[in-house]
C-alpha atoms as a PDB file:
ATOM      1  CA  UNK A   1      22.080  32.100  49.778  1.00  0.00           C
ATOM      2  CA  UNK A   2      18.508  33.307  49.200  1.00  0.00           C
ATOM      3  CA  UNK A   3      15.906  30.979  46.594  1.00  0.00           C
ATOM      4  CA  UNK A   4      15.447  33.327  44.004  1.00  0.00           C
ATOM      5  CA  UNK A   5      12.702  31.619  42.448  1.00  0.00           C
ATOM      6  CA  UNK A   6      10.946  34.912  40.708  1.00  0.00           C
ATOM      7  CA  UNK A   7      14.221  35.152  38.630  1.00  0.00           C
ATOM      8  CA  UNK A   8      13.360  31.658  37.128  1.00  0.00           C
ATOM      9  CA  UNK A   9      13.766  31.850  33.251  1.00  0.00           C
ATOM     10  CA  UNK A  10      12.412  28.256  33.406  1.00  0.00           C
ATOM     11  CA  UNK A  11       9.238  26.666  34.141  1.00  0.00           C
ATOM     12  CA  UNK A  12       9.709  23.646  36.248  1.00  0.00           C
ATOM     13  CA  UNK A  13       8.332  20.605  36.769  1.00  0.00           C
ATOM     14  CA  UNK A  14       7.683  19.843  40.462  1.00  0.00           C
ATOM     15  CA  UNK A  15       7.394  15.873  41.378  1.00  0.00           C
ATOM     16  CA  UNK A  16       6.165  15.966  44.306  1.00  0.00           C
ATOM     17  CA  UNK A  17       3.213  17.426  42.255  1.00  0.00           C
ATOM     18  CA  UNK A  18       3.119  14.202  40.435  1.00  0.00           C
ATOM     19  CA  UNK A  19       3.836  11.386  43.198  1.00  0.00           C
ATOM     20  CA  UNK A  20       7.144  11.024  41.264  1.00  0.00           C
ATOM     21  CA  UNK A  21       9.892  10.364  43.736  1.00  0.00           C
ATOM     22  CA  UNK A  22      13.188   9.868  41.536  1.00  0.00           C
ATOM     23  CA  UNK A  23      16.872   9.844  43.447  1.00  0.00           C
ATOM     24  CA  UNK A  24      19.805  10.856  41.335  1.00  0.00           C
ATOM     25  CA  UNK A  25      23.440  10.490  41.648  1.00  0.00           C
ATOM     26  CA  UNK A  26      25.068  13.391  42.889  1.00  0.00           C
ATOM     27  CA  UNK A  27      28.875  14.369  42.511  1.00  0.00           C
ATOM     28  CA  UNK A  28      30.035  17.473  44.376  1.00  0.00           C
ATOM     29  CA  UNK A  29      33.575  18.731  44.098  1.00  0.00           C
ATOM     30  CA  UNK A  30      34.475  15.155  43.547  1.00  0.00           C
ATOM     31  CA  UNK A  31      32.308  13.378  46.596  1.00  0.00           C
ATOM     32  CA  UNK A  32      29.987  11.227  45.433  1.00  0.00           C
ATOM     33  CA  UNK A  33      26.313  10.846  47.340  1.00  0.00           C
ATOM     34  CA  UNK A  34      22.859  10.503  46.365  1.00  0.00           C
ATOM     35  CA  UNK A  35      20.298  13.592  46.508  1.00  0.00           C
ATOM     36  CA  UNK A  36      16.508  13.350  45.293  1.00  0.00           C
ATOM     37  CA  UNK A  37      14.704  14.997  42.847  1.00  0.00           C
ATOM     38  CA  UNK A  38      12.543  18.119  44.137  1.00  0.00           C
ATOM     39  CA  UNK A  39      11.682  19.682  40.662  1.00  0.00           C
ATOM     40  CA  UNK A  40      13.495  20.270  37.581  1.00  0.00           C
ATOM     41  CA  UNK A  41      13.486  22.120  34.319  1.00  0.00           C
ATOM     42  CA  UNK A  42      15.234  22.689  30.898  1.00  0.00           C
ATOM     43  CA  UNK A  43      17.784  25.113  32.902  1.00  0.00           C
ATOM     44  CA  UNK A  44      17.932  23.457  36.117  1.00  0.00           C
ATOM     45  CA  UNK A  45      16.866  21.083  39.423  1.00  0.00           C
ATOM     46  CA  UNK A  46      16.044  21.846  42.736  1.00  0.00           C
ATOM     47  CA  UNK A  47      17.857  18.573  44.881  1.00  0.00           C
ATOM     48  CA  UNK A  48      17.378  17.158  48.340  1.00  0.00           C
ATOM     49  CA  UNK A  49      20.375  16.017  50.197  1.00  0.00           C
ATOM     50  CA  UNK A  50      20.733  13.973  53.451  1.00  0.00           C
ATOM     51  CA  UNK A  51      22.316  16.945  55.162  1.00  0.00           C
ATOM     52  CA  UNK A  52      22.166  20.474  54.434  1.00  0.00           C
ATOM     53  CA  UNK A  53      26.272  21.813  52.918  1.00  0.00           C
ATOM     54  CA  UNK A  54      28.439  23.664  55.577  1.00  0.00           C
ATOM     55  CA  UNK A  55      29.215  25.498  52.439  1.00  0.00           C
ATOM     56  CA  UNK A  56      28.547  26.006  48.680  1.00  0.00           C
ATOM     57  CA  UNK A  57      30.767  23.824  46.323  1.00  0.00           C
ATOM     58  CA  UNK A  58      33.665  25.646  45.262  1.00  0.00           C
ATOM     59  CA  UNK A  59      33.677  23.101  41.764  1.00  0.00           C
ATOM     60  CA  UNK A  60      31.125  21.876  39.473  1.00  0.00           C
ATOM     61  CA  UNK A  61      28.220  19.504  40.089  1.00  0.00           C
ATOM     62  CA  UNK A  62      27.326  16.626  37.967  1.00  0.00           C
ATOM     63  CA  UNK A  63      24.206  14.790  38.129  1.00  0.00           C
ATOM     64  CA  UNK A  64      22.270  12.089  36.666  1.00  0.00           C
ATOM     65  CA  UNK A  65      18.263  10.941  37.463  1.00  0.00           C
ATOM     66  CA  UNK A  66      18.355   7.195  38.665  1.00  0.00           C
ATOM     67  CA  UNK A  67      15.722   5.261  36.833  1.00  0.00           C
ATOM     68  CA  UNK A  68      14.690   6.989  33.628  1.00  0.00           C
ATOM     69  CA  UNK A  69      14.487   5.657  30.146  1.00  0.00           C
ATOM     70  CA  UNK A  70      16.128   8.539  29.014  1.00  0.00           C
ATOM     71  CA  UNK A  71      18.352   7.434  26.315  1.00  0.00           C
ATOM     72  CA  UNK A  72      21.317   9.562  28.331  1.00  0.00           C
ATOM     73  CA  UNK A  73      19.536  13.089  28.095  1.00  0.00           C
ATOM     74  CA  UNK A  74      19.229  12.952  32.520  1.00  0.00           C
ATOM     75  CA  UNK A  75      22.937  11.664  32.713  1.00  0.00           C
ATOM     76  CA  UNK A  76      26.018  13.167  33.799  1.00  0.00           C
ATOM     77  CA  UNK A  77      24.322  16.893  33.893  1.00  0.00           C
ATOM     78  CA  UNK A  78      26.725  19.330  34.564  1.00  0.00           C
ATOM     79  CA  UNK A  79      26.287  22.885  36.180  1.00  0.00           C
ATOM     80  CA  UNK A  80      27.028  24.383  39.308  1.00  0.00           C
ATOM     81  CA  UNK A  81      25.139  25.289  42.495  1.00  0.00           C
ATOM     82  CA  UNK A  82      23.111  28.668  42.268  1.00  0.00           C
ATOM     83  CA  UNK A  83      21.434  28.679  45.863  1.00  0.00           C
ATOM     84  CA  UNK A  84      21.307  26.466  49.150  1.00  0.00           C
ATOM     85  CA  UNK A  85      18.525  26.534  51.794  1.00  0.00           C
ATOM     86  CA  UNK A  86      18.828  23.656  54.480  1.00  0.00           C
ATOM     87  CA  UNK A  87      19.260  20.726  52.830  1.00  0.00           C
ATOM     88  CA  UNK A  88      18.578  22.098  49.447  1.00  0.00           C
ATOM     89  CA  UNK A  89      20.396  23.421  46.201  1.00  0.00           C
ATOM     90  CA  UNK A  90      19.384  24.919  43.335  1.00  0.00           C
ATOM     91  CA  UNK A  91      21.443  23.619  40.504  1.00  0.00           C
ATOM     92  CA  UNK A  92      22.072  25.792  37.124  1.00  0.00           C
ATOM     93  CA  UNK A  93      22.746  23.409  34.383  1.00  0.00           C
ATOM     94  CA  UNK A  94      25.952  24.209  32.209  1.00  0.00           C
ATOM     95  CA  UNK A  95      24.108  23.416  29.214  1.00  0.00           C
ATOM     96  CA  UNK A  96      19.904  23.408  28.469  1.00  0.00           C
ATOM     97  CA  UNK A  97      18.120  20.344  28.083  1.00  0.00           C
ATOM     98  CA  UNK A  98      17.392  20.274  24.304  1.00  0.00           C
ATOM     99  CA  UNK A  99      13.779  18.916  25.641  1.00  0.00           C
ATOM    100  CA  UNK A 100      10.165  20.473  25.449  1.00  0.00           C
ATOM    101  CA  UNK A 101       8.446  20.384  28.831  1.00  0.00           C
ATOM    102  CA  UNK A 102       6.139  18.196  28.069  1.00  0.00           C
ATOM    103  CA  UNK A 103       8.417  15.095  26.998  1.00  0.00           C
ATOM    104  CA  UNK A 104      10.527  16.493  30.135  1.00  0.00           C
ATOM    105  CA  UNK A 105       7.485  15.901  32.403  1.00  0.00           C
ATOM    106  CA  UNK A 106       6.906  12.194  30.672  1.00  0.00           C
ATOM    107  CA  UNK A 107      10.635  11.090  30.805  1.00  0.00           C
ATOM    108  CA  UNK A 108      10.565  12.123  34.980  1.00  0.00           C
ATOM    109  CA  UNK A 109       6.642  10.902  35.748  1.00  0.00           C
END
Protein backbone atom coordinates (compact mmCIF):
# COMPACT_ATOMS: atom_id res chain seq x y z
CA UNK A 1 0.00 0.00 0.00
CA UNK A 2 1.19 3.49 -0.96
CA UNK A 3 1.91 6.41 2.20
CA UNK A 4 -0.60 8.75 1.40
CA UNK A 5 0.66 11.37 3.50
CA UNK A 6 -0.90 14.54 1.39
CA UNK A 7 -4.36 13.06 2.37
CA UNK A 8 -3.42 13.69 6.10
CA UNK A 9 -6.41 15.48 7.85
CA UNK A 10 -3.99 15.59 10.83
CA UNK A 11 -0.94 17.36 11.69
CA UNK A 12 1.51 15.10 13.31
CA UNK A 13 3.96 15.17 15.64
CA UNK A 14 7.22 13.53 14.46
CA UNK A 15 9.70 12.28 17.46
CA UNK A 16 12.40 11.73 15.88
CA UNK A 17 12.10 15.58 15.45
CA UNK A 18 12.26 15.82 19.14
CA UNK A 19 14.94 13.06 20.28
CA UNK A 20 11.82 11.33 21.72
CA UNK A 21 12.18 7.63 21.23
CA UNK A 22 8.94 6.02 22.92
CA UNK A 23 8.10 2.01 22.20
CA UNK A 24 4.50 1.03 22.51
CA UNK A 25 2.73 -2.17 22.86
CA UNK A 26 1.40 -3.42 19.82
CA UNK A 27 -1.51 -6.04 19.35
CA UNK A 28 -2.22 -7.20 15.80
CA UNK A 29 -5.02 -9.59 15.03
CA UNK A 30 -4.42 -10.92 18.46
CA UNK A 31 -0.29 -11.25 18.40
CA UNK A 32 1.18 -9.29 20.72
CA UNK A 33 4.82 -7.44 19.93
CA UNK A 34 6.32 -4.21 20.52
CA UNK A 35 6.62 -1.45 17.62
CA UNK A 36 8.11 2.20 18.22
CA UNK A 37 6.79 5.38 17.89
CA UNK A 38 7.62 7.21 14.42
CA UNK A 39 5.07 10.16 14.72
CA UNK A 40 1.63 10.49 15.80
CA UNK A 41 -1.39 12.70 15.79
CA UNK A 42 -5.02 13.26 17.06
CA UNK A 43 -6.16 10.74 14.10
CA UNK A 44 -3.33 8.48 13.98
CA UNK A 45 0.58 6.98 14.38
CA UNK A 46 3.02 6.07 12.05
CA UNK A 47 4.82 2.64 13.95
CA UNK A 48 8.09 0.82 13.47
CA UNK A 49 8.09 -2.87 13.71
CA UNK A 50 10.99 -5.41 13.92
CA UNK A 51 9.98 -6.86 10.58
CA UNK A 52 8.08 -5.47 7.86
CA UNK A 53 4.05 -7.64 7.65
CA UNK A 54 3.83 -10.34 4.85
CA UNK A 55 0.44 -8.84 4.83
CA UNK A 56 -1.98 -6.16 6.19
CA UNK A 57 -3.99 -7.24 9.36
CA UNK A 58 -7.19 -8.56 8.44
CA UNK A 59 -8.54 -7.33 12.37
CA UNK A 60 -8.10 -4.36 14.42
CA UNK A 61 -4.97 -2.94 16.03
CA UNK A 62 -4.69 -1.80 19.53
CA UNK A 63 -1.97 0.17 20.88
CA UNK A 64 -0.69 1.84 23.84
CA UNK A 65 2.69 4.36 24.24
CA UNK A 66 5.05 2.71 26.92
CA UNK A 67 6.15 5.33 29.36
CA UNK A 68 3.82 8.31 29.37
CA UNK A 69 2.10 10.00 32.22
CA UNK A 70 -0.86 10.00 30.35
CA UNK A 71 -3.57 9.37 32.75
CA UNK A 72 -4.82 6.43 30.07
CA UNK A 73 -5.43 8.88 27.01
CA UNK A 74 -2.13 6.73 24.96
CA UNK A 75 -3.63 3.31 26.18
CA UNK A 76 -5.33 0.62 24.50
CA UNK A 77 -5.84 2.87 21.12
CA UNK A 78 -7.82 1.18 18.80
CA UNK A 79 -7.96 1.56 14.89
CA UNK A 80 -6.87 -0.33 12.10
CA UNK A 81 -3.94 -0.28 9.65
CA UNK A 82 -4.33 2.32 6.71
CA UNK A 83 -0.87 1.76 4.86
CA UNK A 84 2.40 -0.45 5.17
CA UNK A 85 5.83 0.40 3.67
CA UNK A 86 8.73 -2.00 4.88
CA UNK A 87 8.57 -2.20 8.26
CA UNK A 88 6.06 0.50 8.69
CA UNK A 89 2.19 1.10 9.22
CA UNK A 90 0.18 3.82 9.26
CA UNK A 91 -2.44 3.35 11.88
CA UNK A 92 -6.06 5.19 11.67
CA UNK A 93 -7.34 5.51 15.13
CA UNK A 94 -11.06 4.28 15.66
CA UNK A 95 -11.71 7.17 17.72
CA UNK A 96 -9.75 10.96 17.86
CA UNK A 97 -7.67 11.84 20.63
CA UNK A 98 -9.82 14.43 22.50
CA UNK A 99 -6.20 16.30 22.83
CA UNK A 100 -4.87 19.71 21.38
CA UNK A 101 -1.48 19.26 19.71
CA UNK A 102 0.27 20.99 21.87
CA UNK A 103 -0.50 18.94 25.21
CA UNK A 104 -0.16 15.91 22.57
CA UNK A 105 3.44 17.01 21.82
CA UNK A 106 4.15 17.47 25.86
CA UNK A 107 2.52 14.12 26.96
CA UNK A 108 5.01 12.20 24.01
CA UNK A 109 8.36 14.65 24.50
Amino acid sequence: MDCPEERRSYTRIPLCAYSCGKLCELELDGKQSGAALVDISAGGARLRLAAPLAETPAGGVRLSVVGVQDKGLLQNLRGHVRWRNGQEIGVKFETELNIGLSDLQRLIC
